[in-house]
N, C-alpha and C. Protein backbone atom coordinates (compact mmCIF):
# COMPACT_ATOMS: atom_id res chain seq x y z
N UNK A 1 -18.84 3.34 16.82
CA UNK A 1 -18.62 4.57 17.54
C UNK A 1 -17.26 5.13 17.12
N UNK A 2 -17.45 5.96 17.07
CA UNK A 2 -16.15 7.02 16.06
C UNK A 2 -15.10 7.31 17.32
N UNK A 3 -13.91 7.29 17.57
CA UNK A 3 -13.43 7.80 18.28
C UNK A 3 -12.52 8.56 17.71
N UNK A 4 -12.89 10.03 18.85
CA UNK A 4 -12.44 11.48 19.11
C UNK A 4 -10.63 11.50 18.91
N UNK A 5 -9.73 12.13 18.04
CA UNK A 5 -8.74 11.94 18.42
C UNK A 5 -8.11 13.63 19.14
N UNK A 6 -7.69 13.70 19.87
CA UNK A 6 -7.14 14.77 21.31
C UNK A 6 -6.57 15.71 19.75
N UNK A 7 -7.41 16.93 20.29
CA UNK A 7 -6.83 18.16 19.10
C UNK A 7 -5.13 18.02 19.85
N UNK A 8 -4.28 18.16 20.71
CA UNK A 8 -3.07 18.48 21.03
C UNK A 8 -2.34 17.55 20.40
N UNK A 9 -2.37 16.49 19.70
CA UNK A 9 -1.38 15.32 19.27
C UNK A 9 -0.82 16.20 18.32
N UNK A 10 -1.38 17.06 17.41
CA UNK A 10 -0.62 17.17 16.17
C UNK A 10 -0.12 18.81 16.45
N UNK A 11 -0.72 19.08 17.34
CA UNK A 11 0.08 20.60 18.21
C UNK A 11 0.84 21.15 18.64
N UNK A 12 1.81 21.75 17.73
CA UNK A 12 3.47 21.87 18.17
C UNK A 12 3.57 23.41 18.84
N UNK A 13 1.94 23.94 19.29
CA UNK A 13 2.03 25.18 20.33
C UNK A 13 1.72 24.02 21.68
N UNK A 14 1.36 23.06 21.44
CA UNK A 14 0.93 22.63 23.02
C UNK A 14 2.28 21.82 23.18
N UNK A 15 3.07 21.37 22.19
CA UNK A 15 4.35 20.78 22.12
C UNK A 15 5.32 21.71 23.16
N UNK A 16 5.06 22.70 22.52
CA UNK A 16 6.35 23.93 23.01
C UNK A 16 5.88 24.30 24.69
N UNK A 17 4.79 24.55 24.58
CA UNK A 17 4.43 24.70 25.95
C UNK A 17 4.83 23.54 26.74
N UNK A 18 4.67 22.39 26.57
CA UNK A 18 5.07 21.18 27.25
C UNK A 18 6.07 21.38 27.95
N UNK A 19 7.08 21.45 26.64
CA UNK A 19 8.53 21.12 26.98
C UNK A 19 9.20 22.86 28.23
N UNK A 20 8.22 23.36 27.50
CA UNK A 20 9.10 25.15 28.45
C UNK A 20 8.41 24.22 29.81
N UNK A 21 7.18 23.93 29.97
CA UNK A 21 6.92 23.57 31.51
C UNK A 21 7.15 22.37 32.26
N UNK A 22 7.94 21.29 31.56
CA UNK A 22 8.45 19.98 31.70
C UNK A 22 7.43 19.23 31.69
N UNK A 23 6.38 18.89 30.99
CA UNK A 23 5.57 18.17 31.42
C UNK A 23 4.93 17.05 29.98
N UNK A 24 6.57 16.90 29.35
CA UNK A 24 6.03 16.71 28.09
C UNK A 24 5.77 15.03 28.34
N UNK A 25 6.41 13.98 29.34
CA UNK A 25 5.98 12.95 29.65
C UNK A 25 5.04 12.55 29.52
N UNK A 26 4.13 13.74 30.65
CA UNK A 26 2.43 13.05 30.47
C UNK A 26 1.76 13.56 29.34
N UNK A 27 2.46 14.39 28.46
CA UNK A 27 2.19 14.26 27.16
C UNK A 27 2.03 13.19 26.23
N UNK A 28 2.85 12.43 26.19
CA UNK A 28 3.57 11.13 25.50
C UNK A 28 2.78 9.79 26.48
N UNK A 29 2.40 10.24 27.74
CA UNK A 29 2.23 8.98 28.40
C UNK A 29 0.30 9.19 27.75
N UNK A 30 -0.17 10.86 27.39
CA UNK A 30 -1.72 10.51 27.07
C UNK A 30 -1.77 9.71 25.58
N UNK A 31 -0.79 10.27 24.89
CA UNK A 31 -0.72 9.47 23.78
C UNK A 31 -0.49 7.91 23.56
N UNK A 32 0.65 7.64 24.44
CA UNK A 32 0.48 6.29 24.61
C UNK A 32 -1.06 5.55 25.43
N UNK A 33 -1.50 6.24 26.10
CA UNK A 33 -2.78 5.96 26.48
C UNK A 33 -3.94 5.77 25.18
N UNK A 34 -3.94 6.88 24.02
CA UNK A 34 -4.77 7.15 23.31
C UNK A 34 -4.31 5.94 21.84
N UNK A 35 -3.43 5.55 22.35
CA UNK A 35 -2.63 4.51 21.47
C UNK A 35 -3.48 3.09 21.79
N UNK A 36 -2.92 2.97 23.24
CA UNK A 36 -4.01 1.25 23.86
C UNK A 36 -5.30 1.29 23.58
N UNK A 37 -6.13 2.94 23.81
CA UNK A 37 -7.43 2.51 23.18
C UNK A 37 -8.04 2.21 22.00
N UNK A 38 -7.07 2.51 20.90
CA UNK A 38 -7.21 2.34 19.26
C UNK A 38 -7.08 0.75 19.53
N UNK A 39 -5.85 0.60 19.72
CA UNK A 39 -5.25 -1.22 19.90
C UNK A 39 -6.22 -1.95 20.53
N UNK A 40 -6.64 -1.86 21.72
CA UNK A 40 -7.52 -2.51 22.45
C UNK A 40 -8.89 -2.21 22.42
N UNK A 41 -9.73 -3.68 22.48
CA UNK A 41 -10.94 -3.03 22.55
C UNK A 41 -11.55 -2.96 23.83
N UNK A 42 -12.69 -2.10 23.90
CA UNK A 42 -13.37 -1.13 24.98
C UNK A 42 -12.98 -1.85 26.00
N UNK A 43 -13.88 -3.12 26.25
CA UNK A 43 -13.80 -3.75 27.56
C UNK A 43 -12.40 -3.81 28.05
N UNK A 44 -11.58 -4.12 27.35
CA UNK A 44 -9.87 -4.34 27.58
C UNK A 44 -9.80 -2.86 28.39
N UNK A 45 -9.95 -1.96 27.73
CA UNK A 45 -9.31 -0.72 27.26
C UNK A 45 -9.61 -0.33 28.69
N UNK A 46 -11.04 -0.69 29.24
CA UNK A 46 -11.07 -0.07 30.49
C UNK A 46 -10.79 -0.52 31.78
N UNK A 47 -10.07 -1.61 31.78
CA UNK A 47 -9.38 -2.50 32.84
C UNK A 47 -8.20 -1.11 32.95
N UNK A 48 -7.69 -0.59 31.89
CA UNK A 48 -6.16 0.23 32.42
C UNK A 48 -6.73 1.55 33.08
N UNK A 49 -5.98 1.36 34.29
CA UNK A 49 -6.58 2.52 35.78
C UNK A 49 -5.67 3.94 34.87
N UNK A 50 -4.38 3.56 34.52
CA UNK A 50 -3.22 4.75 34.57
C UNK A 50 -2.67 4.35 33.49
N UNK A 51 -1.61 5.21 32.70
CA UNK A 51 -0.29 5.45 31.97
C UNK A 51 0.71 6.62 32.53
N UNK A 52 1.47 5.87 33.04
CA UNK A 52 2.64 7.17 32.99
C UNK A 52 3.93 7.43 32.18
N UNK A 53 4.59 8.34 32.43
CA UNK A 53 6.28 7.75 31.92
C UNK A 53 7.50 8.41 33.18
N UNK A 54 7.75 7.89 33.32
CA UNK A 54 9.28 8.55 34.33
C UNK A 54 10.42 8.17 34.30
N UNK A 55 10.96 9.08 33.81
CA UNK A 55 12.87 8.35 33.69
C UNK A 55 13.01 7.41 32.35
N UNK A 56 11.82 7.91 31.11
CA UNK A 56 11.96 6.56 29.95
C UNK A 56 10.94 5.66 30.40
N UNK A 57 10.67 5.07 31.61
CA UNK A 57 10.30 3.93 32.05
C UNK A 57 8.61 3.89 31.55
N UNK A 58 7.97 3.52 30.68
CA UNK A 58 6.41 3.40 30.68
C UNK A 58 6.40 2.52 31.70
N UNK A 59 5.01 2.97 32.43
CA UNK A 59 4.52 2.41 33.73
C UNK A 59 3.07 2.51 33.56
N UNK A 60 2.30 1.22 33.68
CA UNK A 60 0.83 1.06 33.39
C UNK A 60 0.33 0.36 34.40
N UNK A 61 -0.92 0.64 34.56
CA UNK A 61 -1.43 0.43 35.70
C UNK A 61 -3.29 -0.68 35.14
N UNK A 62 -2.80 -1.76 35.60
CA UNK A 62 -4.35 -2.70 35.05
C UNK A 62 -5.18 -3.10 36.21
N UNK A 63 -6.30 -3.09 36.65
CA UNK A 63 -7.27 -3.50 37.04
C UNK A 63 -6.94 -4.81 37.53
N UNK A 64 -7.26 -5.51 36.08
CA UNK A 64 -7.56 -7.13 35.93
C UNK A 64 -5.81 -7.85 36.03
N UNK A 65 -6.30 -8.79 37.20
CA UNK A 65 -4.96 -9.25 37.02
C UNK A 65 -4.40 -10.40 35.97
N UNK A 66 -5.35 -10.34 34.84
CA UNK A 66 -5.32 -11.48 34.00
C UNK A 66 -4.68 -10.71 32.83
N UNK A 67 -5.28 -9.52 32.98
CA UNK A 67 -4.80 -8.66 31.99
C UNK A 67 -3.46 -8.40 32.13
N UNK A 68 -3.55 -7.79 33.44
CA UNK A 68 -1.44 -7.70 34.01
C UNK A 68 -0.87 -8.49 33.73
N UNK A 69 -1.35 -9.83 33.80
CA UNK A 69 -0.44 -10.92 33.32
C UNK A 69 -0.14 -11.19 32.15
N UNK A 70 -0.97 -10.67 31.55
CA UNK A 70 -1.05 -10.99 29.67
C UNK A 70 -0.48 -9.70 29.21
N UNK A 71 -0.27 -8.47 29.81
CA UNK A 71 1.24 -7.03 29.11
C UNK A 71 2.40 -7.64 29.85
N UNK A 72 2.21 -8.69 30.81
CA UNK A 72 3.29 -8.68 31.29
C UNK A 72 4.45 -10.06 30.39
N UNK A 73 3.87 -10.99 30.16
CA UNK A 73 4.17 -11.81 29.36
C UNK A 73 4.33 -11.45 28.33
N UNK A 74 3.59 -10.55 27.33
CA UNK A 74 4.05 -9.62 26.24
C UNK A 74 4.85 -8.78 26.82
N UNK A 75 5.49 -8.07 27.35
CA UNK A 75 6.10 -6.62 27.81
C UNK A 75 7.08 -6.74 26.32
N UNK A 76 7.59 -7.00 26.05
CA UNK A 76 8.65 -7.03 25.14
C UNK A 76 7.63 -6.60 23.82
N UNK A 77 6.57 -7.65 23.19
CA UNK A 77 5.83 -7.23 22.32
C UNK A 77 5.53 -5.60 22.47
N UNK A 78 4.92 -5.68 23.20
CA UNK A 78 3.89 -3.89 23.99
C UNK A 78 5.23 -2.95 23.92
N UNK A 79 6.23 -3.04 24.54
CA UNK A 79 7.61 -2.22 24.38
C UNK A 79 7.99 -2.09 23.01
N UNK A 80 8.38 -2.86 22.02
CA UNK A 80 8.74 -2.38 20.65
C UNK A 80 7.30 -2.22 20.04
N UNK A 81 5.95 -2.15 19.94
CA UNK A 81 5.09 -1.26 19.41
C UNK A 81 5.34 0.00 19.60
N UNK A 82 5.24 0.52 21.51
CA UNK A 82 5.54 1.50 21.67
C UNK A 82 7.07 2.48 21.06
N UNK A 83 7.54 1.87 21.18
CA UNK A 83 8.88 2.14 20.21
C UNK A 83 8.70 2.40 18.96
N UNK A 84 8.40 1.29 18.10
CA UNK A 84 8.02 1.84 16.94
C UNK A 84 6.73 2.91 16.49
N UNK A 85 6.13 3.12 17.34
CA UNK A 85 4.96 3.97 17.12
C UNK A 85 5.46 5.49 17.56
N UNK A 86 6.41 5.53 18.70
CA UNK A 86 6.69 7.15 19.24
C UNK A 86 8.24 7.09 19.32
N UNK A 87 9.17 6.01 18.91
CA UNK A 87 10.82 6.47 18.89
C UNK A 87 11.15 5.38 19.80
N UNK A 88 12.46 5.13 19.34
CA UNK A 88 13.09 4.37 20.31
C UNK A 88 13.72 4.84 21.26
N UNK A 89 14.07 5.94 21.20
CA UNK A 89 14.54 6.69 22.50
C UNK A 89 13.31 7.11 23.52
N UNK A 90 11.94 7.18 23.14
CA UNK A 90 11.00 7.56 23.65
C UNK A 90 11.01 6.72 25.53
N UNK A 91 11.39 5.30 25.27
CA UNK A 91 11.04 4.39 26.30
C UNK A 91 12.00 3.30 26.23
N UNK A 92 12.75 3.20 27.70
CA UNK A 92 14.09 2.32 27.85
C UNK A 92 13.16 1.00 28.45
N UNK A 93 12.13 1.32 28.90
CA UNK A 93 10.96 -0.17 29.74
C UNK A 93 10.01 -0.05 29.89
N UNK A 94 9.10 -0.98 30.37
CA UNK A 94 8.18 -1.60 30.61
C UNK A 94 7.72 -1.47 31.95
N UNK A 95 6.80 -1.05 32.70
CA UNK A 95 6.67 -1.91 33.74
C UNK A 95 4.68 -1.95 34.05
N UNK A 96 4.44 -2.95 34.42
CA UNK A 96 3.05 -3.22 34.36
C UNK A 96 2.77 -3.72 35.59
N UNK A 97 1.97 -2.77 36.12
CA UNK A 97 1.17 -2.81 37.52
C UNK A 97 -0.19 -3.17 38.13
């Protein structure tokens, strides 16, 4: 199954709009979303309820608490992907819910 990638990722009119309306976070937080589902597969993929970002902070939200336990024991791994995939200034933490 082919997956769809979001026409706005490479969209620097939906970019601009973002940023004039502040809302470029949950911009970055769908991408990081659209990121775990490439990385993870399906079944994984659909344990995660949420992605957000606030203040730097990625904040994820899992279902399974086996799963929480296993980003949470990685957090450091999962944090420098995310880093290296969208900037290091993008995200100062981790936090997994």
């Amino acid at each position: 199954m082919a997956r769809k990638k979001r026409e706005f990722q490479s969209s620097e009119l939906v970019r601009a709009f973002a940023k004039i309306h502040g809302f470029e976070d949950k911009l970055l937080a769908f991408e990081v979303k659209d990121f775990l589902h490439e990385y993870l597969s399906d079944d994984l993929f659909s344990e995660i309820e949420s992605v957000n970002l606030k203040d730097k902070i990625l904040e994820i939200r899992v279902k399974s608490p086996l799963l929480r336990n296993d980003f949470r024991m990685r957090k450091s791994f999962f944090l420098q992907k995310f880093q290296e995939k969208f900037g290091e200034s993008a995200f100062t933490d981790l936090q997994v819910f």
